[in-house]
N, C-alpha and C. Protein backbone atom coordinates (compact mmCIF):
# COMPACT_ATOMS: atom_id res chain seq x y z
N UNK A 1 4.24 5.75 0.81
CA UNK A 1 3.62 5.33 -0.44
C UNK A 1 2.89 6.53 -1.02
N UNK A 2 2.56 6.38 -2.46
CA UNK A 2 2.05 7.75 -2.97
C UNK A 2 1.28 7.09 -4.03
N UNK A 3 -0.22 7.80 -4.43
CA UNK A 3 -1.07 7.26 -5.04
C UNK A 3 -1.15 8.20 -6.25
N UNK A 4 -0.73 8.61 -7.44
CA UNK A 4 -0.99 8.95 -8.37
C UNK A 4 -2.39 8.87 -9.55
N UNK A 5 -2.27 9.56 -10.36
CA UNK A 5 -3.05 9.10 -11.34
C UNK A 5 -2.59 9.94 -12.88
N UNK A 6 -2.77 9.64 -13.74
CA UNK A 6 -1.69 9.61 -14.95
C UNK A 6 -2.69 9.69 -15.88
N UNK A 7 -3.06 10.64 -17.16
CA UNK A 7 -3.51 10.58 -18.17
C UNK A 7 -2.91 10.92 -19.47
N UNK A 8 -3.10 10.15 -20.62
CA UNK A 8 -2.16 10.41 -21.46
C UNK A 8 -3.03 10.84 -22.50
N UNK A 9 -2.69 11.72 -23.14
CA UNK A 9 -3.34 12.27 -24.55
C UNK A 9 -2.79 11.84 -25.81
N UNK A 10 -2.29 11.11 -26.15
CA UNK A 10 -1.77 10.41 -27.70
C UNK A 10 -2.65 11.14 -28.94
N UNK A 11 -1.59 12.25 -29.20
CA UNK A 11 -2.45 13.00 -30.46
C UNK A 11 -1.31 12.94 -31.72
N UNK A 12 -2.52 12.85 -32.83
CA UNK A 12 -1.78 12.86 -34.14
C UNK A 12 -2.05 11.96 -35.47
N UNK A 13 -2.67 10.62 -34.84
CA UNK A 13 -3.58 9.31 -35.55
C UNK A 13 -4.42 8.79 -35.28
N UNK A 14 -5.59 9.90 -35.91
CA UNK A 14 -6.61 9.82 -35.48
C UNK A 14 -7.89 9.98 -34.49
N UNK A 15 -8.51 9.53 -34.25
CA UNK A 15 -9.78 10.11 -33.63
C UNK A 15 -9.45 9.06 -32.35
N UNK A 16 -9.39 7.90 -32.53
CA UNK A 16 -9.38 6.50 -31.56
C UNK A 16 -7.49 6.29 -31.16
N UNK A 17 -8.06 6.63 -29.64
CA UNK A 17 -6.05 5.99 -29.20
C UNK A 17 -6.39 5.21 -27.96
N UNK A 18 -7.52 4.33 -28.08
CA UNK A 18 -7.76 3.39 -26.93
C UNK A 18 -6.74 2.41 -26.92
N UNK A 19 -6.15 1.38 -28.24
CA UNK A 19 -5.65 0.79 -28.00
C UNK A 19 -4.29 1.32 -27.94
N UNK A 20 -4.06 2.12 -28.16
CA UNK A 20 -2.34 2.80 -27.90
C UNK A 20 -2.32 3.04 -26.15
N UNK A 21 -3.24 3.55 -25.77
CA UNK A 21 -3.61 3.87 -24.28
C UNK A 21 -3.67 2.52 -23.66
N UNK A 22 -3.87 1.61 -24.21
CA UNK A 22 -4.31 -0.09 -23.44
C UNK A 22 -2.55 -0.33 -23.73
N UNK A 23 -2.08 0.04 -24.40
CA UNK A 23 -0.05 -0.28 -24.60
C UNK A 23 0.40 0.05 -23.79
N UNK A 24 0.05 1.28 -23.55
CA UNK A 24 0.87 2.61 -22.23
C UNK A 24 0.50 1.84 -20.89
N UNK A 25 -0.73 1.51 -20.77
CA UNK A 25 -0.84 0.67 -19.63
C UNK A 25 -0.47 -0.35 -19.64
N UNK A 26 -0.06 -1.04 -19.99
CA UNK A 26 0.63 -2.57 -19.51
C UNK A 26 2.03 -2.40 -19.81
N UNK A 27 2.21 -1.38 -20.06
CA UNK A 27 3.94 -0.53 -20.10
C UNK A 27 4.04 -0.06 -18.04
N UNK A 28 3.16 0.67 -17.86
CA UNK A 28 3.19 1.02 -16.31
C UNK A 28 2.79 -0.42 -15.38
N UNK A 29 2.38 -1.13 -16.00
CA UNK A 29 2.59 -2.35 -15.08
C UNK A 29 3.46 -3.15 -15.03
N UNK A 30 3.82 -3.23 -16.53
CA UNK A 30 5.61 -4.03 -16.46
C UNK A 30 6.26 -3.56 -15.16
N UNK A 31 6.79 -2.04 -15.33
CA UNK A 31 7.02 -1.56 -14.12
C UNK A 31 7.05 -1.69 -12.88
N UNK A 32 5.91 -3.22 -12.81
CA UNK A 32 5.41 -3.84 -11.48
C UNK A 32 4.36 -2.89 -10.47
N UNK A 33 4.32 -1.84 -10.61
CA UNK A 33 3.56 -0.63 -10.14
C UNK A 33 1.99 -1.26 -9.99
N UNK A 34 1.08 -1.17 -8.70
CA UNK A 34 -0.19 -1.51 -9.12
C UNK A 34 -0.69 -0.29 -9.76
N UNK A 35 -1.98 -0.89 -10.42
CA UNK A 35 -2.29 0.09 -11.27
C UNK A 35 -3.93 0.24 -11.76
N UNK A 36 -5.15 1.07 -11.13
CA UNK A 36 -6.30 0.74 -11.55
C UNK A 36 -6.67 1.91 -12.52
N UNK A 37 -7.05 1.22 -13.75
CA UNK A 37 -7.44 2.01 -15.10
C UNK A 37 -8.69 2.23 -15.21
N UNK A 38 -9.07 3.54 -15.59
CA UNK A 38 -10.67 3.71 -15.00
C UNK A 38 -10.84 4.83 -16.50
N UNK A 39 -11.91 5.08 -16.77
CA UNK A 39 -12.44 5.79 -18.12
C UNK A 39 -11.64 7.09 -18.19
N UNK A 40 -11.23 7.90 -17.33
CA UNK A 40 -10.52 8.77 -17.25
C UNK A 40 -9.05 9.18 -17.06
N UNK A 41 -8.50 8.03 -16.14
CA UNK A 41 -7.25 8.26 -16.08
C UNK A 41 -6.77 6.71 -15.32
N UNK A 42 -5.28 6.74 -14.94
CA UNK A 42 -4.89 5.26 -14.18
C UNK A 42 -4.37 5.86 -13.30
N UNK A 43 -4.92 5.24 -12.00
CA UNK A 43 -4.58 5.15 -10.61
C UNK A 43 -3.13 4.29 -10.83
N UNK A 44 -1.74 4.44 -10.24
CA UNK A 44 -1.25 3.99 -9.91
C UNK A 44 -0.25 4.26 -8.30
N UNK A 45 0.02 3.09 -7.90
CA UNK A 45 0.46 2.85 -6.51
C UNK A 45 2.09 3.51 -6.81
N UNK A 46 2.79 3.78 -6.06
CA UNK A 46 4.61 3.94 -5.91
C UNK A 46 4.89 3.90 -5.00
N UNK A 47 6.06 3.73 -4.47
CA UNK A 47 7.02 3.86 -3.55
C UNK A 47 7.17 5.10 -3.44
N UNK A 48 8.13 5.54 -4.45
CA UNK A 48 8.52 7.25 -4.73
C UNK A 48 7.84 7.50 -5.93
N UNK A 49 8.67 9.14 -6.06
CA UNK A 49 8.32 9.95 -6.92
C UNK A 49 8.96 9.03 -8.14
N UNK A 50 10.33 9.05 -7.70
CA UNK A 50 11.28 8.74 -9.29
C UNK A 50 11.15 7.00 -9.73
N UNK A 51 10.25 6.61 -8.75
CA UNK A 51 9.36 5.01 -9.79
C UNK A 51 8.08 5.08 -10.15
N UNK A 52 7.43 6.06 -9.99
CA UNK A 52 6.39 6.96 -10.59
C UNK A 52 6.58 7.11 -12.22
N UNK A 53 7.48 8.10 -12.04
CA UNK A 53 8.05 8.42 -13.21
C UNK A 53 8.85 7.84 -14.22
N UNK A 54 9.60 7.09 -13.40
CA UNK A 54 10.84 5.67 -14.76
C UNK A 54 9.09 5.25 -15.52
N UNK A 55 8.25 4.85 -14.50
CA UNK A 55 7.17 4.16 -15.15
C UNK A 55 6.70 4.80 -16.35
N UNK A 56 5.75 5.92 -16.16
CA UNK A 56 4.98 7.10 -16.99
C UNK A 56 5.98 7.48 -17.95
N UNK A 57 7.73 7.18 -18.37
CA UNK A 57 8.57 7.59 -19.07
C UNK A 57 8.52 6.59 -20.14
N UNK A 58 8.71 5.24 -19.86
CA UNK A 58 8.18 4.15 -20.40
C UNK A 58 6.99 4.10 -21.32
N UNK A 59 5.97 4.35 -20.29
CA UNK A 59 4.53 3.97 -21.21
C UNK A 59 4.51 5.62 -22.09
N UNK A 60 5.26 6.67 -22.12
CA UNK A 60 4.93 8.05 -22.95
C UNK A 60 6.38 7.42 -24.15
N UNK A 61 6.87 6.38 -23.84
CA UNK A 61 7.94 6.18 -25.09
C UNK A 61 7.59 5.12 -25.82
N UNK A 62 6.28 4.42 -25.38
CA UNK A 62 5.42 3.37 -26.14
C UNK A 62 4.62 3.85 -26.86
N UNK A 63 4.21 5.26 -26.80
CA UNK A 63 3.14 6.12 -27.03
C UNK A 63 4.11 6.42 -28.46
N UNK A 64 5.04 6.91 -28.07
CA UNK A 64 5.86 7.83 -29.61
C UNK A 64 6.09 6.82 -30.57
N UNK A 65 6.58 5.02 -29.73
CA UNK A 65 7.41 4.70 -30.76
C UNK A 65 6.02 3.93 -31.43
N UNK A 66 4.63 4.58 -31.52
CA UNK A 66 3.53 3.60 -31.95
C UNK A 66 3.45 4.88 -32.88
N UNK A 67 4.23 6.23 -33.28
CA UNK A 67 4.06 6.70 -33.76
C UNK A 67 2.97 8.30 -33.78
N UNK A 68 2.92 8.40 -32.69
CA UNK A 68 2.01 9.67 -32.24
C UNK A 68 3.37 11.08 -32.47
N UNK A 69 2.87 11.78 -32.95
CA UNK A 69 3.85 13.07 -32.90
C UNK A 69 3.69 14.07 -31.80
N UNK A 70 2.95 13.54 -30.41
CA UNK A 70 2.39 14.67 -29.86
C UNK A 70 1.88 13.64 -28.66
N UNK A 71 2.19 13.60 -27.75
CA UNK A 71 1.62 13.35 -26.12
C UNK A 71 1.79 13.97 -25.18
N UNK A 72 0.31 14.57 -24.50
CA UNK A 72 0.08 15.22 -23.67
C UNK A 72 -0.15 14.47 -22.46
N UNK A 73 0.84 14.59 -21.27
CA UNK A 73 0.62 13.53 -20.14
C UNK A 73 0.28 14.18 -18.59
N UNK A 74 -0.85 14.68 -17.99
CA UNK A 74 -1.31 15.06 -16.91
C UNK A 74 -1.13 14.16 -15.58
N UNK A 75 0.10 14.51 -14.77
CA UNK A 75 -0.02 13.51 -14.00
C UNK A 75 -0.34 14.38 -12.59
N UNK A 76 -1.21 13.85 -11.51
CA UNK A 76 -0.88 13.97 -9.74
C UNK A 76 -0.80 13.06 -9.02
N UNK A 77 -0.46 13.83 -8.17
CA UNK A 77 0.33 12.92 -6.89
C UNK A 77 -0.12 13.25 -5.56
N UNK A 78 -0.50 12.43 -4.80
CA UNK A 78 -0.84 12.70 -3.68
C UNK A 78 -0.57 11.61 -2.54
N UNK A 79 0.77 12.53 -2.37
CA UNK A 79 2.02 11.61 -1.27
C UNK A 79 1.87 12.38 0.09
N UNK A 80 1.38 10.82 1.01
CA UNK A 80 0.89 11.37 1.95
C UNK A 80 2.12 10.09 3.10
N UNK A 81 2.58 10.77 3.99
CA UNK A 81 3.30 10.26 5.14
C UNK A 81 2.66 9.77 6.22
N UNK A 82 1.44 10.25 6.64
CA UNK A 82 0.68 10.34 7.93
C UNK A 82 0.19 8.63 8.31
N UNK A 83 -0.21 8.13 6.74
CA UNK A 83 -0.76 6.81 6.45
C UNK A 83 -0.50 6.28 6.01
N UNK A 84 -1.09 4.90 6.09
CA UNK A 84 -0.62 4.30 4.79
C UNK A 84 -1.63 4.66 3.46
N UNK A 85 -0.89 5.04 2.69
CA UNK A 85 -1.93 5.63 1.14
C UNK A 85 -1.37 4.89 0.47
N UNK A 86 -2.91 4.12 0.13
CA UNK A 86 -3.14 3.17 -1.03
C UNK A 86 -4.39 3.80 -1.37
N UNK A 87 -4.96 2.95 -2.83
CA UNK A 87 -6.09 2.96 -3.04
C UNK A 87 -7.19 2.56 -2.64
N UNK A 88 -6.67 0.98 -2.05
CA UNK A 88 -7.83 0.24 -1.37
C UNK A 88 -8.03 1.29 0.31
N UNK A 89 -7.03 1.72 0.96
CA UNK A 89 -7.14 2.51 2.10
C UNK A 89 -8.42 4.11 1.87
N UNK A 90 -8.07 4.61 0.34
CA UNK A 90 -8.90 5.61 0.15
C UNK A 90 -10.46 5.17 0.10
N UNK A 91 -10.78 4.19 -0.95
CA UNK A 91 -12.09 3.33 -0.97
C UNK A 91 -12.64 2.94 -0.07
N UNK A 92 -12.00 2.49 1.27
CA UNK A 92 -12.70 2.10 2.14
C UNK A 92 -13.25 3.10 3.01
N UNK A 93 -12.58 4.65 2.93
CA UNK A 93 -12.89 5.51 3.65
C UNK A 93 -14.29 5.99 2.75
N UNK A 94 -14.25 5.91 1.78
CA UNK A 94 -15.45 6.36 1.34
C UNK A 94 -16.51 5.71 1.29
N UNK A 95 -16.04 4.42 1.58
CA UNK A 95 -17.04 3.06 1.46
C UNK A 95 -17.57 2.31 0.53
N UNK A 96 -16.57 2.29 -0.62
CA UNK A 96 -16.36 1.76 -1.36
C UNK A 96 -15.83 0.62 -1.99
N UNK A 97 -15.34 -0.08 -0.73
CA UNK A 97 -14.91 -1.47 -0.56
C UNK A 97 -15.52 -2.06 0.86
């Protein structure tokens, strides 16, 4: 499993792209992908790399067809074998759940 996190920059209309950004996300959850959205970026869960990505391809083609001429999309990954990597597994190490 591999825990990502995904930020999208939707530039071109305007100052405000919260709700274009609230589209993109429920585009990566269609996907079925879990997914926690936080002020900065969205945590999401995968299997692999390439359902990572079908996802983030999706929600950056919800982004264009809402009309943005310009998205900037920062994604990492941190695919780990040793464990099981989830989110709730990271939180608890920090003690956060």
């Amino acid at each position: 499993m591999l825990v990502a996190d995904v930020t999208f920059y939707p530039i071109g209309k305007g100052v405000s792209a919260g709700q274009a950004v609230k589209g993109a996300i429920a585009k990566l959850r269609e996907s079925g992908l879990k997914c926690y959205p936080n002020s900065m970026a969205t945590v999401i869960e995968a299997e692999s790399v390439d359902e990572l990505f079908n996802a983030i391809s999706k929600a950056e083609r919800f982004l264009v067809s809402e009309g943005f001429q310009r998205v900037e999309t920062i994604v990492r990954i941190d695919h780990r074998l040793d464990v099981e990597n989830t989110v709730e597994r990271k939180l608890k190490v920090i003690g956060e759940l």
